[in-house]
C-alpha atoms as a PDB file:
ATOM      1  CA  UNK A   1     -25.599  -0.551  15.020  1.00  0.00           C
ATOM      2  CA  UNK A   2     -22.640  -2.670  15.670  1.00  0.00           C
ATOM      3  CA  UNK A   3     -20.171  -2.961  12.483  1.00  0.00           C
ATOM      4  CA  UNK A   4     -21.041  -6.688  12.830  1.00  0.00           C
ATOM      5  CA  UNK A   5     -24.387  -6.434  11.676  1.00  0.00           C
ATOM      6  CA  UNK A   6     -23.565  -4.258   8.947  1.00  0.00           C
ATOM      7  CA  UNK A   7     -24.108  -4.832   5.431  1.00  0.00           C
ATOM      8  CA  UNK A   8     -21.020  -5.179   3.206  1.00  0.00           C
ATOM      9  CA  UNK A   9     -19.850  -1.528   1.869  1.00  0.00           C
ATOM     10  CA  UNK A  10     -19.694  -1.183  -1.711  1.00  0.00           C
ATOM     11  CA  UNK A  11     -17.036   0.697  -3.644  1.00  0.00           C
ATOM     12  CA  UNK A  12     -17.009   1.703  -7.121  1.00  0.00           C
ATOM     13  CA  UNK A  13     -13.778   2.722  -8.428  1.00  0.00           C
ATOM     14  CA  UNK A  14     -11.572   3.015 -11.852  1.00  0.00           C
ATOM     15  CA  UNK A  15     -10.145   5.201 -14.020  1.00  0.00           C
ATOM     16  CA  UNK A  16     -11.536   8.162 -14.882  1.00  0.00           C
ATOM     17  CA  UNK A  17     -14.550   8.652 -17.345  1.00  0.00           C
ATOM     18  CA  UNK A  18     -15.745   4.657 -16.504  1.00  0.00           C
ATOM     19  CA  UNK A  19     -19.236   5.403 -15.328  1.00  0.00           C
ATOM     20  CA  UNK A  20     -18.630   5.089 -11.903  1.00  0.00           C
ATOM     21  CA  UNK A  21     -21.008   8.225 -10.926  1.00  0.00           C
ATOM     22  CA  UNK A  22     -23.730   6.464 -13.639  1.00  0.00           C
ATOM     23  CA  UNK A  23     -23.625   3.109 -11.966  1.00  0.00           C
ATOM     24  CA  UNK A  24     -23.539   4.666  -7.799  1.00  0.00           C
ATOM     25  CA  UNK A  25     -26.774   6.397  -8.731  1.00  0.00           C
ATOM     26  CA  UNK A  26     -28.374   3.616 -10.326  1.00  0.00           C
ATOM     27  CA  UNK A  27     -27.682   1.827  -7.350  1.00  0.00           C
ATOM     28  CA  UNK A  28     -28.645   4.094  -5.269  1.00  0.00           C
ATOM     29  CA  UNK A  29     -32.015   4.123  -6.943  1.00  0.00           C
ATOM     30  CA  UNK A  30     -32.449   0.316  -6.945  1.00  0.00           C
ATOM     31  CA  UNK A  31     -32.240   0.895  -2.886  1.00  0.00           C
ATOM     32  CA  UNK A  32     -34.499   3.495  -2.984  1.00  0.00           C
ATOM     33  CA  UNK A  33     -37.200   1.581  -4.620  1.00  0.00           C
ATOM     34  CA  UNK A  34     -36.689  -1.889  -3.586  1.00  0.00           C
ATOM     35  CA  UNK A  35     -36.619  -3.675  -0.468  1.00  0.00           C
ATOM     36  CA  UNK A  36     -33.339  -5.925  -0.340  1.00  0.00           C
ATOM     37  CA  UNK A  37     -32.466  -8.318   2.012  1.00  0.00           C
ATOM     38  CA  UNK A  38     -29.133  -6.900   3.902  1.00  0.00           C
ATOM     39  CA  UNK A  39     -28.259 -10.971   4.315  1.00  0.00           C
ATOM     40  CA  UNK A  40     -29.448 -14.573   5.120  1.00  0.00           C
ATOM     41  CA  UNK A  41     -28.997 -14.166   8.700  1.00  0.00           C
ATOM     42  CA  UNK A  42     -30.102  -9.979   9.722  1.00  0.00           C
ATOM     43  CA  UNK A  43     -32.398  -9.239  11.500  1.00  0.00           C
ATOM     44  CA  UNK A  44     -34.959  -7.233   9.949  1.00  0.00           C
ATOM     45  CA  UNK A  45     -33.645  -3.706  11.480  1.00  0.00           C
ATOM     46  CA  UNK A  46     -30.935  -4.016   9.494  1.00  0.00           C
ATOM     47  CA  UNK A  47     -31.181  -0.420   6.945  1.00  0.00           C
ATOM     48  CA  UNK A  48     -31.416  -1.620   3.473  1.00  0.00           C
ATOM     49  CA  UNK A  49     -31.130   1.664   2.379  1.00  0.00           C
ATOM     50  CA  UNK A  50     -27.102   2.794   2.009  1.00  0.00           C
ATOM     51  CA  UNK A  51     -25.603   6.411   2.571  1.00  0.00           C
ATOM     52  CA  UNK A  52     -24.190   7.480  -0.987  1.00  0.00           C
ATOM     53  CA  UNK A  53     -20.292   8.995  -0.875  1.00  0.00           C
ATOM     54  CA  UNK A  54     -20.232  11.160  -3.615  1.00  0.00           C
ATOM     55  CA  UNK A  55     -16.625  11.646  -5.430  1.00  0.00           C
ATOM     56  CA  UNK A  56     -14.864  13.708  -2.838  1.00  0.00           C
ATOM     57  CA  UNK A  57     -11.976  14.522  -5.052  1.00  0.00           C
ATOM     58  CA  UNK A  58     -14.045  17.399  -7.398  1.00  0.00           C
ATOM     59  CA  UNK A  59     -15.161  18.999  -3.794  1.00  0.00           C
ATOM     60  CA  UNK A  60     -11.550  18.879  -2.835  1.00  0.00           C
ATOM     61  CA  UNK A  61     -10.257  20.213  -6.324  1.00  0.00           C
ATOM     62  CA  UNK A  62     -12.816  23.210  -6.190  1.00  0.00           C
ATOM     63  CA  UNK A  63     -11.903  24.045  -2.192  1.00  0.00           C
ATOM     64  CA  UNK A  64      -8.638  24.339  -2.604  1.00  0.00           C
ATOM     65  CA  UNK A  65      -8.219  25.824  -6.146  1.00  0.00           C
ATOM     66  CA  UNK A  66      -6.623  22.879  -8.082  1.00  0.00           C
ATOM     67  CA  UNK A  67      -7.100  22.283 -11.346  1.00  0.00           C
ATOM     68  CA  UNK A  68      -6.619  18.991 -13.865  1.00  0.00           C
ATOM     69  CA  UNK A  69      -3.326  20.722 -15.101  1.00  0.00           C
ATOM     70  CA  UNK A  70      -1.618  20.794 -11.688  1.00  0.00           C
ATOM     71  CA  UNK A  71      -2.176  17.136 -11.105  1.00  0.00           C
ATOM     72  CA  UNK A  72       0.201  16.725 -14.709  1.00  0.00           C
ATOM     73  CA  UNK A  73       2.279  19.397 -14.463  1.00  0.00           C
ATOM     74  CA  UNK A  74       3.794  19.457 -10.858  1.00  0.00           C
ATOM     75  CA  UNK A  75       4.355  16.884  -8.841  1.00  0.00           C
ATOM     76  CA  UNK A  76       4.346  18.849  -5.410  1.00  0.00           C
ATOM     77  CA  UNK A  77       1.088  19.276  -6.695  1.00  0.00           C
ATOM     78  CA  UNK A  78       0.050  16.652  -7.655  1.00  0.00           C
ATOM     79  CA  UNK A  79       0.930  15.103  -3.847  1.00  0.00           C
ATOM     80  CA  UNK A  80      -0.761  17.648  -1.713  1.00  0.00           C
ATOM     81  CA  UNK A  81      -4.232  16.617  -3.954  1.00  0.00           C
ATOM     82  CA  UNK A  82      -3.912  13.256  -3.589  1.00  0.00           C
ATOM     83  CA  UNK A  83      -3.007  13.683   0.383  1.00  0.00           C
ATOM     84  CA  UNK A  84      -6.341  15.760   0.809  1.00  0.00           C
ATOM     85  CA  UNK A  85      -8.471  13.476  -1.141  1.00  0.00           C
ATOM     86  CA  UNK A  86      -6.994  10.855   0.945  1.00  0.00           C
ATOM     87  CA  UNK A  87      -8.427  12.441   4.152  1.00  0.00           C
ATOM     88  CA  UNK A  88     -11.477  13.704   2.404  1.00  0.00           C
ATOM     89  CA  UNK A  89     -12.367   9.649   1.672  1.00  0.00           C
ATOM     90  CA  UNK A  90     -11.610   9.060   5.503  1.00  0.00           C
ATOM     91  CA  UNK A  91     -13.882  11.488   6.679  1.00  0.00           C
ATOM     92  CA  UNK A  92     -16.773  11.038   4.834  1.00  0.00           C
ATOM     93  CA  UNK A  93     -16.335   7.046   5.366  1.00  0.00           C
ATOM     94  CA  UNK A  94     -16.099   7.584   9.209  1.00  0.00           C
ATOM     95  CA  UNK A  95     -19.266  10.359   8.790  1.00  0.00           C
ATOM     96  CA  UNK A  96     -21.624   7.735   7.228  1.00  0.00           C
ATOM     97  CA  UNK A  97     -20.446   4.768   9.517  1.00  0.00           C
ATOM     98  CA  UNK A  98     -20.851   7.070  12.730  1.00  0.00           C
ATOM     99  CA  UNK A  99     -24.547   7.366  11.390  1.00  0.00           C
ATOM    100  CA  UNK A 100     -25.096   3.923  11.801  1.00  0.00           C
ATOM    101  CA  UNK A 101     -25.559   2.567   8.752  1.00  0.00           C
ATOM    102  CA  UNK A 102     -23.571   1.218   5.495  1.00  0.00           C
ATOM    103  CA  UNK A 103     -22.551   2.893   2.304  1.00  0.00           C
ATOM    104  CA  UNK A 104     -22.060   2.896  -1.384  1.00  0.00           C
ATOM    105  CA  UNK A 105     -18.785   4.900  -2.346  1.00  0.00           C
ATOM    106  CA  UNK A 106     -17.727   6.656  -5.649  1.00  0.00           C
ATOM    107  CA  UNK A 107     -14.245   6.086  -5.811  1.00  0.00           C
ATOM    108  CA  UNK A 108     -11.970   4.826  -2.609  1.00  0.00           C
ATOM    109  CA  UNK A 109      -8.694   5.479  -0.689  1.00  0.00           C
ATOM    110  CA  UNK A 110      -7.016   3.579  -3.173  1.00  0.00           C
ATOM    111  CA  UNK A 111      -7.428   6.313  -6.205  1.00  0.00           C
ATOM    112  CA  UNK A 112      -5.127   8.720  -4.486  1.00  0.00           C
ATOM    113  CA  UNK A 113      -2.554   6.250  -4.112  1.00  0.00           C
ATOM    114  CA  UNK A 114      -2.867   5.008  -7.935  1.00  0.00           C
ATOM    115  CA  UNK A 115      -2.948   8.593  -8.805  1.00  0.00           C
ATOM    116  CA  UNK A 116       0.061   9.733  -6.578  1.00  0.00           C
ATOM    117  CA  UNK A 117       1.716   6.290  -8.315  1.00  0.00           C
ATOM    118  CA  UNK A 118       0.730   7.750 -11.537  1.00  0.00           C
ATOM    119  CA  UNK A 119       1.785  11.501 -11.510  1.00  0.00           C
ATOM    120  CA  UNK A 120       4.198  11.583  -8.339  1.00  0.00           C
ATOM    121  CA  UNK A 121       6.180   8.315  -7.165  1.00  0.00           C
ATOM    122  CA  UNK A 122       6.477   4.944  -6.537  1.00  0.00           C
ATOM    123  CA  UNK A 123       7.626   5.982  -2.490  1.00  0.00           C
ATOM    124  CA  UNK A 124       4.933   8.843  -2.694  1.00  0.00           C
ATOM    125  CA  UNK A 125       1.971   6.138  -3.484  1.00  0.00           C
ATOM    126  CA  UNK A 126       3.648   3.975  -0.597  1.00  0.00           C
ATOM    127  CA  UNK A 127       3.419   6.470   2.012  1.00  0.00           C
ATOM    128  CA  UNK A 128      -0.076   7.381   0.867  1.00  0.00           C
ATOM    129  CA  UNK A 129      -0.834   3.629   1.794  1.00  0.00           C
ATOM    130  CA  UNK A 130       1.058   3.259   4.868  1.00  0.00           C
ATOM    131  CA  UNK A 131      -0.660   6.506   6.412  1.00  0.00           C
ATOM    132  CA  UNK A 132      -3.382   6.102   9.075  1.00  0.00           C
ATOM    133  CA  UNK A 133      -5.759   7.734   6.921  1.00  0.00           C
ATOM    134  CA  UNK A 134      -4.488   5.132   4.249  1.00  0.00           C
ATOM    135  CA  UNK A 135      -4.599   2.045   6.420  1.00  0.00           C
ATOM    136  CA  UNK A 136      -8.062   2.493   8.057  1.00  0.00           C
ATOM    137  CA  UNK A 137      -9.557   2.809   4.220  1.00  0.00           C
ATOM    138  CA  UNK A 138      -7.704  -0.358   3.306  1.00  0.00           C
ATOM    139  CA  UNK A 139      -9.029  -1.918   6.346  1.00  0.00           C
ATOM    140  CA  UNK A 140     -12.783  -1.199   5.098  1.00  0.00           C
ATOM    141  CA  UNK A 141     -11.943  -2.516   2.082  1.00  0.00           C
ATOM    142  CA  UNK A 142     -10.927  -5.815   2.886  1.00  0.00           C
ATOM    143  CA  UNK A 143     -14.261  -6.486   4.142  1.00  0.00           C
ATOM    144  CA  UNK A 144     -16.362  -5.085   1.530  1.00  0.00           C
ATOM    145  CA  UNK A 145     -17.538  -5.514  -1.887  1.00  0.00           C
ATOM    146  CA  UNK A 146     -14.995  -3.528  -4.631  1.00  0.00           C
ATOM    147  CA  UNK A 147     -15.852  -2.782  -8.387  1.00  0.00           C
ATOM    148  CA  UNK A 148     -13.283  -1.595 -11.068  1.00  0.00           C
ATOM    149  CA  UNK A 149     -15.581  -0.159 -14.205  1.00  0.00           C
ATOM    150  CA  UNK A 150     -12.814  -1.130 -16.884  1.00  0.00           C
ATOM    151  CA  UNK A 151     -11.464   1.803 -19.603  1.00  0.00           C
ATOM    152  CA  UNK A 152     -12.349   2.102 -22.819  1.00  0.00           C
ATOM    153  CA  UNK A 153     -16.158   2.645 -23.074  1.00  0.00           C
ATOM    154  CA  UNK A 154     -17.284   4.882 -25.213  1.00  0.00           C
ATOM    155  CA  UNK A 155     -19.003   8.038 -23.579  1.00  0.00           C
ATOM    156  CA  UNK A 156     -15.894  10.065 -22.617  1.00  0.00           C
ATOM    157  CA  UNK A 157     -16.221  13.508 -22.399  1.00  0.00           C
ATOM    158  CA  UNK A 158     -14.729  16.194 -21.339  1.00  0.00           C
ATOM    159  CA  UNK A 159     -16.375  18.229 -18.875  1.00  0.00           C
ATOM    160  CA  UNK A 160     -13.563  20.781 -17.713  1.00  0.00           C
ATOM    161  CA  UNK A 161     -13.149  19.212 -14.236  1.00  0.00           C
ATOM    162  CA  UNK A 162     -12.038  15.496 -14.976  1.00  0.00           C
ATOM    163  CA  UNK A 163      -8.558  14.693 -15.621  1.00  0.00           C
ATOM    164  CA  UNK A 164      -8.777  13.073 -19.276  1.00  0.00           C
ATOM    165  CA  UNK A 165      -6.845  10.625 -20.385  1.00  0.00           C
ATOM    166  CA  UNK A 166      -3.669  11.356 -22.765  1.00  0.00           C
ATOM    167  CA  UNK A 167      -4.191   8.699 -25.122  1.00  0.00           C
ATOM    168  CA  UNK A 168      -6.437   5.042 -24.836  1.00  0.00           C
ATOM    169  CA  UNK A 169      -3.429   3.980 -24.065  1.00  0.00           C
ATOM    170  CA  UNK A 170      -2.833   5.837 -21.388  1.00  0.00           C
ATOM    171  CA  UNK A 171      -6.342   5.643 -20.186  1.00  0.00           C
ATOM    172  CA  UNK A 172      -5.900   1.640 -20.249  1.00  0.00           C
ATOM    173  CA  UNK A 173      -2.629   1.977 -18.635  1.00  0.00           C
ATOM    174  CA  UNK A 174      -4.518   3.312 -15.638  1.00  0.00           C
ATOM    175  CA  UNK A 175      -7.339   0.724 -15.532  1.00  0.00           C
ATOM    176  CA  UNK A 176      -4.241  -1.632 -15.209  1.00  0.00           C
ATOM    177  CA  UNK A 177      -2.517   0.569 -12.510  1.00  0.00           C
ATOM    178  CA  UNK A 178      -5.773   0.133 -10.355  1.00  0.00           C
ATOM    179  CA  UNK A 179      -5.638  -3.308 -10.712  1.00  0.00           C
ATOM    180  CA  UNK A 180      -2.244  -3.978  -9.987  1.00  0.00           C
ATOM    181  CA  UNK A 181      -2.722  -1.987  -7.106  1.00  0.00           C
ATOM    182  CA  UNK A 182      -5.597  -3.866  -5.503  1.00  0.00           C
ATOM    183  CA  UNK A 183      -3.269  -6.526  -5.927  1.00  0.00           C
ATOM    184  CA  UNK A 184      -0.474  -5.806  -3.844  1.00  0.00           C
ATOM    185  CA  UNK A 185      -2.439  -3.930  -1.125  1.00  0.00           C
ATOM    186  CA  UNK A 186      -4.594  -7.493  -1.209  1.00  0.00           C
ATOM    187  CA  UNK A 187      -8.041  -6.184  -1.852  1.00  0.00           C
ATOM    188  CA  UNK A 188     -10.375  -8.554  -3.945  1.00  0.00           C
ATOM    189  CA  UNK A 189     -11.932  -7.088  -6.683  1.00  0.00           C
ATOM    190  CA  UNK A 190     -14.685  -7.553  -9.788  1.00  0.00           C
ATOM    191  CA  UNK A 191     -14.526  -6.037 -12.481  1.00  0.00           C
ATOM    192  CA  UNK A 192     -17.283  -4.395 -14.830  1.00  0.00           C
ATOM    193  CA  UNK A 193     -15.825  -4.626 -18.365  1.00  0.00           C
ATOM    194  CA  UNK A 194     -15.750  -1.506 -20.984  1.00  0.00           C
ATOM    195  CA  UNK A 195     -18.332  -3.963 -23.439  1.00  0.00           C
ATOM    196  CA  UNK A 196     -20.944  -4.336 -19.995  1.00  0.00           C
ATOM    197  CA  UNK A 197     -22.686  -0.785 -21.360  1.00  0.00           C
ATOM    198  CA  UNK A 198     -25.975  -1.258 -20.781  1.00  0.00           C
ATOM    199  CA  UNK A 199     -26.692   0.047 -16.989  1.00  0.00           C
ATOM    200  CA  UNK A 200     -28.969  -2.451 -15.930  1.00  0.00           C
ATOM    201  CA  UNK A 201     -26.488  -5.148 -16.085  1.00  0.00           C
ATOM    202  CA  UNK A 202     -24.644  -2.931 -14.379  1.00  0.00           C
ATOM    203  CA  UNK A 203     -26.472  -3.071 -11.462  1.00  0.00           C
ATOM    204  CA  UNK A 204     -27.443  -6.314 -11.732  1.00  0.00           C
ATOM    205  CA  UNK A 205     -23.306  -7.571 -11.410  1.00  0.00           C
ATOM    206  CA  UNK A 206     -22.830  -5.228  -8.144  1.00  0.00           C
ATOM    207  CA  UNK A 207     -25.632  -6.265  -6.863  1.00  0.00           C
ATOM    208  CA  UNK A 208     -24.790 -10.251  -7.396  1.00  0.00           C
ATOM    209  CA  UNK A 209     -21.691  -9.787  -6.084  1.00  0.00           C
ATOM    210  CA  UNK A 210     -22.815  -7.934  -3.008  1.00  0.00           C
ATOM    211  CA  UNK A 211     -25.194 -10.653  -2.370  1.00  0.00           C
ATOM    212  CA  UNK A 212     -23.072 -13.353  -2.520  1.00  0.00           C
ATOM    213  CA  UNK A 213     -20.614 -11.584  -0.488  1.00  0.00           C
ATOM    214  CA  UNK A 214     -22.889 -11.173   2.499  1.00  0.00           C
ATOM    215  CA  UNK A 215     -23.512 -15.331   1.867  1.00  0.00           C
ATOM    216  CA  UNK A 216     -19.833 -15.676   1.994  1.00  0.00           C
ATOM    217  CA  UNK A 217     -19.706 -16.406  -1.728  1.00  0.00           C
ATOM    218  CA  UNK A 218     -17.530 -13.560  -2.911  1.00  0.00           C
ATOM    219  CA  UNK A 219     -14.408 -15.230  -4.228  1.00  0.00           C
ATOM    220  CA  UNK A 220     -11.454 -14.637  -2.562  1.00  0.00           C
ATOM    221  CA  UNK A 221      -9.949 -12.928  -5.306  1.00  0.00           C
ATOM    222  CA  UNK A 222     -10.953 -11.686  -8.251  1.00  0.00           C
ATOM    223  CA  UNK A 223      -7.695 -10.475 -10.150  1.00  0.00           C
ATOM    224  CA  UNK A 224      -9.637 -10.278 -13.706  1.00  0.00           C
ATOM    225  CA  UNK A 225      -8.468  -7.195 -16.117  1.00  0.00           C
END
């Protein structure tokens, strides 16, 4: 199918412990169940039905033997994760648009380059960004549909594999971070807020904001945080 008639992508993305995984299987189930219009003018062989990118980063962290405390504690470390997750993203992206169809994704090329902004440098983040990995993602982006689930809601736990936040300071101080960086690489945005808990609302503001985007309502920016 030509990237033309595609639906609109959908990322969810944030800081960590946000409900991203929550929400991308809730929508994954709405597509399951329900027959959606892809937009006013498909054709009906559009697929309703998206391919669901999992979080690549705990696949990368368990491949290659890193762990939460490397990402804090070295910064060569810290770079080398955020470079594989980086081409981890890209590959599953380019897997699920070579099938032919659309996608929803749990996190996005722009985490690594928050995170590498976050635990490595300013000119680390920017070369992240200006790779070809890192410009094809942003490409995608700019014509899809991205989420931020804001920090500070209420079920964070610690699960041994997530990298927990310091402080809720800290773990607001990335929620920012992610916005500000959507915002210089250009890439609209929505964002769920922390007090939006209950998951069918959830759903419901992806799903509005999908819709309109394929109607060419999206705004053309949403810099709320």
């Amino acid at each position: 199918m030509p990237a033309s008639d595609r639906p609109s992508n959908i990322y969810i993305i944030g800081a960590q412990s946000t409900g991203k995984t929550t929400l991308v299987r809730a929508l994954q189930h709405h597509f399951d169940a329900y027959q959606t219009p892809s937009s006013s003018s498909s054709s009906s062989s559009l697929p309703t039905k998206p391919q669901v990118i999992t979080e690549v980063a705990r696949g990368v962290l368990v491949e290659h033997s890193f762990t939460a405390h490397d990402i804090t504690s070295s910064p060569a470390r810290a770079l080398a994760l955020q470079e594989l997750i980086l081409k981890a993203q890209a590959s599953a992206e380019s897997a699920a648009l070579d099938a032919g169809t659309w996608f929803i994704s749990d996190r996005s090329g722009v985490d690594p380059i928050v995170y590498a902004r976050k635990y490595v440098s300013e000119s680390a983040a920017t070369d992240l960004a200006c790779s070809p990995e890192g410009l094809v993602l942003q490409s995608r982006m700019k014509n899809s549909v991205v989420i931020v689930c804001e920090a500070g809601v209420k079920w964070l736990v610690d699960d041994g594999v997530r990298l927990m936040p310091g402080s809720w300071d800290e773990w607001m101080d990335t929620h920012q971070l992610f916005c500000s960086c959507l915002k210089e690489l250009e890439l609209k945005y929505g964002v769920i807020t922390r007090d939006m808990t209950d998951i069918n609302e959830r759903v419901k503001f992806v799903l509005d904001k999908w819709e309109s985007y394929l109607v060419g309502k999206f705004p053309t920016a949403t810099y709320t945080s």
